[in-house]
Protein backbone atom coordinates (compact mmCIF):
# COMPACT_ATOMS: atom_id res chain seq x y z
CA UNK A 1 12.42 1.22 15.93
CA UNK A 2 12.34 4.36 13.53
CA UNK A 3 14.83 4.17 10.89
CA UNK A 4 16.79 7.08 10.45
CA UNK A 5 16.71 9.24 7.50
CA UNK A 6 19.76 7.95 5.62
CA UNK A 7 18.39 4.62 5.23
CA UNK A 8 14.93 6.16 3.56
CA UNK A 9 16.80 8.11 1.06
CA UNK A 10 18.87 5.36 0.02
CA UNK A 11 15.65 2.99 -0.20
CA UNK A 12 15.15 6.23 -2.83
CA UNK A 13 18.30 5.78 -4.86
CA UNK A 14 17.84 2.17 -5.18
CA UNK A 15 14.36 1.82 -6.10
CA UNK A 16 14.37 4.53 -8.91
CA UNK A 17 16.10 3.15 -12.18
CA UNK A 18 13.37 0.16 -11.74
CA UNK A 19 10.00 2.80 -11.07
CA UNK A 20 8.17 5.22 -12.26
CA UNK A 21 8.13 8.58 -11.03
CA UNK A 22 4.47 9.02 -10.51
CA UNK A 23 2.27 11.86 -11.61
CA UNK A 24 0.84 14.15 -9.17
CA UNK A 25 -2.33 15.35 -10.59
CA UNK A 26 -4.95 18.18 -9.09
CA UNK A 27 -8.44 18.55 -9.53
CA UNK A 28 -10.31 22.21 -9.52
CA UNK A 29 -13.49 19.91 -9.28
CA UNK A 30 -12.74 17.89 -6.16
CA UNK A 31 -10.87 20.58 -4.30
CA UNK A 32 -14.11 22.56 -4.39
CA UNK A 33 -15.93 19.46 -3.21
CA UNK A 34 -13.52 19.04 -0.32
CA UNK A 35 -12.55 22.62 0.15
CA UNK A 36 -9.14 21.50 0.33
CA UNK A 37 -6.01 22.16 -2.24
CA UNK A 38 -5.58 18.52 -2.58
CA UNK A 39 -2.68 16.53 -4.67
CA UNK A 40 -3.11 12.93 -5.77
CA UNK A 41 0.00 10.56 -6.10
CA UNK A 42 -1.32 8.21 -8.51
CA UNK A 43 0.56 5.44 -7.90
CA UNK A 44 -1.50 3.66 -9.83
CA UNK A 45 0.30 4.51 -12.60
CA UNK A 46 3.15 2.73 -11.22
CA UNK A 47 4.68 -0.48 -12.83
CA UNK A 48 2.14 -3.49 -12.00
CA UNK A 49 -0.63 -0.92 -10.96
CA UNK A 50 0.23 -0.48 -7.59
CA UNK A 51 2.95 1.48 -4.75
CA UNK A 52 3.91 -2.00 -3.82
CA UNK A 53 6.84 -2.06 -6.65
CA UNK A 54 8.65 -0.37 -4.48
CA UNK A 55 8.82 -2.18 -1.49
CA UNK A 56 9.53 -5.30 -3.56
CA UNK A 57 12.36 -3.64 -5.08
CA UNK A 58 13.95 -2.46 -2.57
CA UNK A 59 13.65 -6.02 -0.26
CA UNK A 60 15.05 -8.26 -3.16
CA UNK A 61 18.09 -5.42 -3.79
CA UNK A 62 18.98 -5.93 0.06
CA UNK A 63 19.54 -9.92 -0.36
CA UNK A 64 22.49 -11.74 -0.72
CA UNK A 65 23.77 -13.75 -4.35
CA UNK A 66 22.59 -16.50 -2.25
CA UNK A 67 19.19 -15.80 -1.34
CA UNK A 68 18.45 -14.49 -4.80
CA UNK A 69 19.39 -17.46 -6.58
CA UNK A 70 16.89 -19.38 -4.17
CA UNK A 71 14.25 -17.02 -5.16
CA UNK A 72 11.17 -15.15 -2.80
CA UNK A 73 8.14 -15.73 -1.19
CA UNK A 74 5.16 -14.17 -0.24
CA UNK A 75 1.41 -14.57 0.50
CA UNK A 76 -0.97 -11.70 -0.91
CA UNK A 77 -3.89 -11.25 -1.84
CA UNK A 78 -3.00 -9.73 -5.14
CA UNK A 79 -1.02 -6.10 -5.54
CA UNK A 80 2.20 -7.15 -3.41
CA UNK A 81 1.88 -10.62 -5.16
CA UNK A 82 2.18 -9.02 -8.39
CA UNK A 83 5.07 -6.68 -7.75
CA UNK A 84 6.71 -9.21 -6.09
CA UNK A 85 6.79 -11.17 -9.47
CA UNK A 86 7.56 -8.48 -11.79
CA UNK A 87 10.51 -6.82 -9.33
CA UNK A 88 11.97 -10.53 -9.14
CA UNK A 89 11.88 -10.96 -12.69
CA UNK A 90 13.62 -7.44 -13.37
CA UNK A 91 16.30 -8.57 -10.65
CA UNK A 92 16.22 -12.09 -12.74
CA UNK A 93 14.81 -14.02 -9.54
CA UNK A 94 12.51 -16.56 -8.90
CA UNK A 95 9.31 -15.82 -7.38
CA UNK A 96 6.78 -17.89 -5.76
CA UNK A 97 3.40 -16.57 -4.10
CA UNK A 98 1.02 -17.73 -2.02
CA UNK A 99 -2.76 -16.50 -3.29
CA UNK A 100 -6.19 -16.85 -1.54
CA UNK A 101 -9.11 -18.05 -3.39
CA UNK A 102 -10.61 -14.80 -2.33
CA UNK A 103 -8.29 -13.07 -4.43
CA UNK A 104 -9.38 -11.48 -7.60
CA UNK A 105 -9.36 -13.47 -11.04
CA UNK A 106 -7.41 -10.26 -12.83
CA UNK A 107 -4.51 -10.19 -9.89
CA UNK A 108 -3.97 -14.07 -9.90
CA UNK A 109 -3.55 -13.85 -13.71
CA UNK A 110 -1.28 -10.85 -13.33
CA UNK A 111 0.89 -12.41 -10.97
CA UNK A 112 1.47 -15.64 -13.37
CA UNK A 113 2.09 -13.26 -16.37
CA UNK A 114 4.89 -11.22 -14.58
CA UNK A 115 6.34 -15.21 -14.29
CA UNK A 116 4.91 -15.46 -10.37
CA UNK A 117 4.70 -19.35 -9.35
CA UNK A 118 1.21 -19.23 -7.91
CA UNK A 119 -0.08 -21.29 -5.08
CA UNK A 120 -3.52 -21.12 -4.54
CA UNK A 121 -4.82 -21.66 -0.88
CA UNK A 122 -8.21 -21.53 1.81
CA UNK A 123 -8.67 -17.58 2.24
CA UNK A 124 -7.56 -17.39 6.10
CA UNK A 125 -4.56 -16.15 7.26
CA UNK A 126 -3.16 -19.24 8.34
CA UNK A 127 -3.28 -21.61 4.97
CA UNK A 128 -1.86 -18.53 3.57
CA UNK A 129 1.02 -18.24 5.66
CA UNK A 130 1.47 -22.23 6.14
CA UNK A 131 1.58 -22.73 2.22
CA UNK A 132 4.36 -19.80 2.60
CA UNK A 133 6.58 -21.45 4.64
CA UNK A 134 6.34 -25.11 3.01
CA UNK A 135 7.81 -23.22 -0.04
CA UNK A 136 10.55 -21.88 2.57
CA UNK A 137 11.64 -25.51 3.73
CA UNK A 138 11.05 -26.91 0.28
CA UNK A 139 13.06 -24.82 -1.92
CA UNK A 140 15.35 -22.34 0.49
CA UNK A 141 13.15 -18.85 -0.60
CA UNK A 142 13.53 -16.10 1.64
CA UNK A 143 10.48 -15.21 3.07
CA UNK A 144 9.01 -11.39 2.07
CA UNK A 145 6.01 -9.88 4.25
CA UNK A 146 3.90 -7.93 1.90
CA UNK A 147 3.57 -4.99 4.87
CA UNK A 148 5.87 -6.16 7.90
CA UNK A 149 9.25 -5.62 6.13
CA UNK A 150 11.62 -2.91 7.15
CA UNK A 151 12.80 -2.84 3.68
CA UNK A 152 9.60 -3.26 2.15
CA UNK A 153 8.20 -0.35 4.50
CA UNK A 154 10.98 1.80 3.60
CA UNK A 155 10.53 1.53 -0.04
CA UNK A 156 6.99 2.21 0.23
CA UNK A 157 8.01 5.28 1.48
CA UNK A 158 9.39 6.62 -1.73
CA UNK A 159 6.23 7.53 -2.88
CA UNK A 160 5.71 10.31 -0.23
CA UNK A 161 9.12 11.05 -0.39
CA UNK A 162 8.56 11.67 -4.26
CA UNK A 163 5.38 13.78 -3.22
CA UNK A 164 6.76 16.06 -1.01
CA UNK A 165 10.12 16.54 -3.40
CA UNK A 166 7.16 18.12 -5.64
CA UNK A 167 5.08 19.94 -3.52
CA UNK A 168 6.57 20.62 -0.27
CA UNK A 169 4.17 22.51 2.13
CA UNK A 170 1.97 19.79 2.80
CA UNK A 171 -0.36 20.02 5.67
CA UNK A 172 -1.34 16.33 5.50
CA UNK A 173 -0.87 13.17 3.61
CA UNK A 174 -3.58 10.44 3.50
CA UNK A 175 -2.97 6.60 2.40
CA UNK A 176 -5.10 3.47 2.35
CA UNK A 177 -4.19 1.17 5.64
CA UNK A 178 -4.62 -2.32 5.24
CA UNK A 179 -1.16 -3.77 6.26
CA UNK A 180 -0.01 -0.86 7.72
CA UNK A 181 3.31 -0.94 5.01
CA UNK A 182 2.29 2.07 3.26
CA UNK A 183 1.40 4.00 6.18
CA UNK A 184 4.08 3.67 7.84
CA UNK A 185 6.69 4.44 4.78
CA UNK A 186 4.33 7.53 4.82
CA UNK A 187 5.12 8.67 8.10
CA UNK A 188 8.79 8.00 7.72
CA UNK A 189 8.45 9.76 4.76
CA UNK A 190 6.62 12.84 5.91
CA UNK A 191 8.79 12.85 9.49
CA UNK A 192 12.03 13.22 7.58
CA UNK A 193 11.17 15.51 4.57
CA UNK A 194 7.68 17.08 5.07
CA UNK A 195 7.28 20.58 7.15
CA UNK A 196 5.41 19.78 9.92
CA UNK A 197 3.19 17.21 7.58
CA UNK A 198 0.75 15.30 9.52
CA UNK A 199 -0.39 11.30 8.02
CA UNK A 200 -3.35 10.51 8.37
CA UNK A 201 -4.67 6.86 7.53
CA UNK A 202 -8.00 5.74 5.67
CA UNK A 203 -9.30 2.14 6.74
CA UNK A 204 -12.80 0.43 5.94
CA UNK A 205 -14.92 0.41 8.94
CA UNK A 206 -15.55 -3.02 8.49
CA UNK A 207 -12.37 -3.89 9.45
CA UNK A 208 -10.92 -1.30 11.57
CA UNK A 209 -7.75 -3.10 13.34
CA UNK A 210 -5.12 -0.14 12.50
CA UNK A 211 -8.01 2.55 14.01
CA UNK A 212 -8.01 0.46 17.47
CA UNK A 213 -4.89 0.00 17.52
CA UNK A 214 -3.68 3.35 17.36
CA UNK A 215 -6.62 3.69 20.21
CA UNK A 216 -5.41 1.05 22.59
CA UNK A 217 -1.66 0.88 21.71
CA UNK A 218 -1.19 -2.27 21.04
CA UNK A 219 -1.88 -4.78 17.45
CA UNK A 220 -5.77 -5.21 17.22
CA UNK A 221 -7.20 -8.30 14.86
CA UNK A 222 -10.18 -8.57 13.14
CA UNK A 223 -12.26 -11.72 14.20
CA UNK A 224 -14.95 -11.03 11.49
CA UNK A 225 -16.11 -8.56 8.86
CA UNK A 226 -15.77 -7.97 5.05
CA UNK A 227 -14.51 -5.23 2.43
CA UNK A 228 -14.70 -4.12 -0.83
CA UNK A 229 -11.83 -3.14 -0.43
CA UNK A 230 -9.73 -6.18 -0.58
CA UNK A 231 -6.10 -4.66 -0.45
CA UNK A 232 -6.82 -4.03 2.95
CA UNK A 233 -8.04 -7.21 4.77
CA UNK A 234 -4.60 -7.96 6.50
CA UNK A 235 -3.30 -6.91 9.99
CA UNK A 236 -0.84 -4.13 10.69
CA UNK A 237 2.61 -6.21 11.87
CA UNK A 238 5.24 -5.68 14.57
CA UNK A 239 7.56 -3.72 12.84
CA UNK A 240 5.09 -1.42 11.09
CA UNK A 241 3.12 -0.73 14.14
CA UNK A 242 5.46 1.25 16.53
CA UNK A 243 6.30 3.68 13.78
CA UNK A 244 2.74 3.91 13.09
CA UNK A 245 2.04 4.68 16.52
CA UNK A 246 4.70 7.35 16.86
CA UNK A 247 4.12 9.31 13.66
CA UNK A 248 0.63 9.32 12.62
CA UNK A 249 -1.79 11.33 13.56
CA UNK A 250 -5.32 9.70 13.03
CA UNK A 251 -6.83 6.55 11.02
CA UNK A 252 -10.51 7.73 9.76
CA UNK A 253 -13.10 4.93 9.36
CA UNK A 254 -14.98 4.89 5.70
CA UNK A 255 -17.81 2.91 5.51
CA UNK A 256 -18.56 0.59 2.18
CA UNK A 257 -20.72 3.17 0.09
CA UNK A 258 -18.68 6.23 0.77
CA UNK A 259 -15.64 3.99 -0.52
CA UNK A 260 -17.67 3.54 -3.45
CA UNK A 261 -18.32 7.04 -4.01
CA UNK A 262 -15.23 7.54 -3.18
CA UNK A 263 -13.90 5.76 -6.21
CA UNK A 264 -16.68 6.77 -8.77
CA UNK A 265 -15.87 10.70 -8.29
CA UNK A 266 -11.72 9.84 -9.32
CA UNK A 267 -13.06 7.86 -12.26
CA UNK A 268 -15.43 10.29 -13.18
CA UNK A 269 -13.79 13.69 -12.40
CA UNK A 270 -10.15 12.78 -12.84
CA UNK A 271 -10.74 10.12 -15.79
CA UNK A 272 -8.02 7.94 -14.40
CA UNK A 273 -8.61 3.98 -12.66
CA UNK A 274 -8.23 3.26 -9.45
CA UNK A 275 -9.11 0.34 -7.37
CA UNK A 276 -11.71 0.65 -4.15
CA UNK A 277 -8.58 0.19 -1.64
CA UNK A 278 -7.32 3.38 -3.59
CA UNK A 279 -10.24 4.81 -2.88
CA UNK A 280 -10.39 4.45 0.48
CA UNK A 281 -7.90 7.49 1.45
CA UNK A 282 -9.79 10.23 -0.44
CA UNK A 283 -13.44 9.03 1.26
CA UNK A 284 -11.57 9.62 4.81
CA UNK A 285 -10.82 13.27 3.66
CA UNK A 286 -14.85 13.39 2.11
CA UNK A 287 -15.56 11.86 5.27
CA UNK A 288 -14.04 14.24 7.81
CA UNK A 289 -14.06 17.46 5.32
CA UNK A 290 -14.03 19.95 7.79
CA UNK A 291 -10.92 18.86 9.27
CA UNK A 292 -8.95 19.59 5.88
CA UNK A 293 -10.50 22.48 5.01
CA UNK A 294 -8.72 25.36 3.38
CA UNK A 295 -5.61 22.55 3.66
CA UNK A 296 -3.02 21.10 1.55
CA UNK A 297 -3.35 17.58 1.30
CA UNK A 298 -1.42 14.77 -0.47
CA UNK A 299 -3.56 12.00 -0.86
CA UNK A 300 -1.94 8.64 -2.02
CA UNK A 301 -3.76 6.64 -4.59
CA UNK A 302 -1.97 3.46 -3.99
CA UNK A 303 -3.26 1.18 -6.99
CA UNK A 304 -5.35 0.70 -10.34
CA UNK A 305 -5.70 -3.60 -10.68
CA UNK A 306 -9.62 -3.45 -10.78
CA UNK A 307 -11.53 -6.76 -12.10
CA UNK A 308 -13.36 -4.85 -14.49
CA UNK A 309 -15.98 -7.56 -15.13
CA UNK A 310 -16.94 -6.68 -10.86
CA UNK A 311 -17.18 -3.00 -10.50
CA UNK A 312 -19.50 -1.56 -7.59
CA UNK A 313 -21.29 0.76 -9.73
């Protein structure tokens, strides 16, 4: 189902007195690199370091007295766990997630100082999502996909709608695809307010389920395979996926060291932090640079929560 338009710009209205309005920033530097006019959404300036504020806003504003007062539940790997805690605590709601040993020391600590109540499981998907629903049957928490939300995708979607409010002739947007919530908010985003904007999605090669899927038409998984960019180990969903498959154009596959390069020339040329997911969006456009040439491109930098004691260069 594609939401219409309505229900995107009120997602807008309700997410804004608890976010920041990004900056958009340019760089002469990189847009001679790329030979593209490009415009970065640094949503890692965002509240908690990461676009997933949003989505967690706007979920936890949709629910009852009721539900609220029994609190939320997730499973994440760290960015969605994190603005999960510090939305619920702004909304005075209790907030339990669900964390993989995988996940990185710096997000797990986050999480607990935004007041998350963390449960720490076995790295697969499925201790992940069992511990989730014990927490369900135990203590009545409604039950808050990090990517497989329609409210949740829809406030993702602010950020592009943000984006093109401030520059409105985009060509393209790119965004990270791990989940597939981003992505899709992007295309809502760009379908509704964007001039014949095309969205284009960034995944690691190493685990490519979103590029197949958009191949074979229908949800792909990944049996095996790592990332450095760990924001984007999980599986697009069934509600993400058809409006993914209707509104976006391509998903580019980056391999591990042009992530990394990826991410050193933002640190280095644009002096700001961003995480190797992040990164992942601009090394498509690198990647594929003939394709966005003489362009202009919004790229999405979807997060800044780097373990600075584990950098890749």
């Amino acid at each position: 189902m594609i939401p219409s338009r309505k229900f995107l710009e009120e997602a807008g209205k309700r997410v804004a007195p608890f976010v920041h309005k990004t900056l958009v920033l340019t760089s002469y530097f990189l847009n001679e690199k790329s030979g593209a006019q490009l415009f970065f959404k640094c949503e890692n300036f965002q509240k908690m370091g990461a676009f997933k504020m949003r989505g967690a806003i706007n979920a936890i504003q949709q629910l009852s007295d009721a539900q609220k007062k029994a609190g939320v539940v997730t499973h994440s790997s760290g960015n969605f766990g994190q603005a999960l805690a510090l939305a619920a605590k702004s909304l005075a709601v209790p907030a339990y997630i669900v964390m993989p040993q995988s996940a990185p020391s710096v997000k797990v600590e986050a999480v607990r100082g935004y007041g998350g109540l963390v449960t720490i499981t076995a790295s697969n998907l499925e201790a992940r999502e069992k511990a989730a629903d014990k927490i369900v049957q135990e203590k009545g928490a409604v039950l808050l996909h990090p990517s497989n939300d329609m409210e949740v995708i829809l406030g993702q979607g602010t950020a592009a709608m943000e984006l093109l409010e401030e520059i409105e002739d985009l060509d393209y947007i790119l965004t990270p695809v791990g989940g597939g919530g981003l992505l899709a908010g992007t295309a809502l985003a760009a379908h509704y307010f964007g001039k014949n904007t095309r969205v284009i999605g960034g995944e690691p090669l190493a685990m490519d389920d979103a590029y197949r899927a958009l191949k074979s038409g229908k949800i792909e998984a990944n049996e095996f395979g790592d990332t450095i960019a760990d924001g984007l180990k999980t599986n697009l969903g069934d509600i993400n996926f058809p409006i993914i498959k209707t509104l976006v154009t391509d998903i580019i596959r980056v391999e591990e060291d042009e992530i990394i390069a990826a991410m050193r020339l933002i640190w280095e040329r644009m002096k700001i932090i961003i995480e190797p997911s992040s990164a992942v969006a601009f090394g498509a456009l690198l990647k594929e640079k003939e394709r966005f040439k003489n362009n202009k491109v919004g790229i999405i930098l979807s997060g800044g929560n780097v373990d600075l004691s584990n950098l890749p260069f």
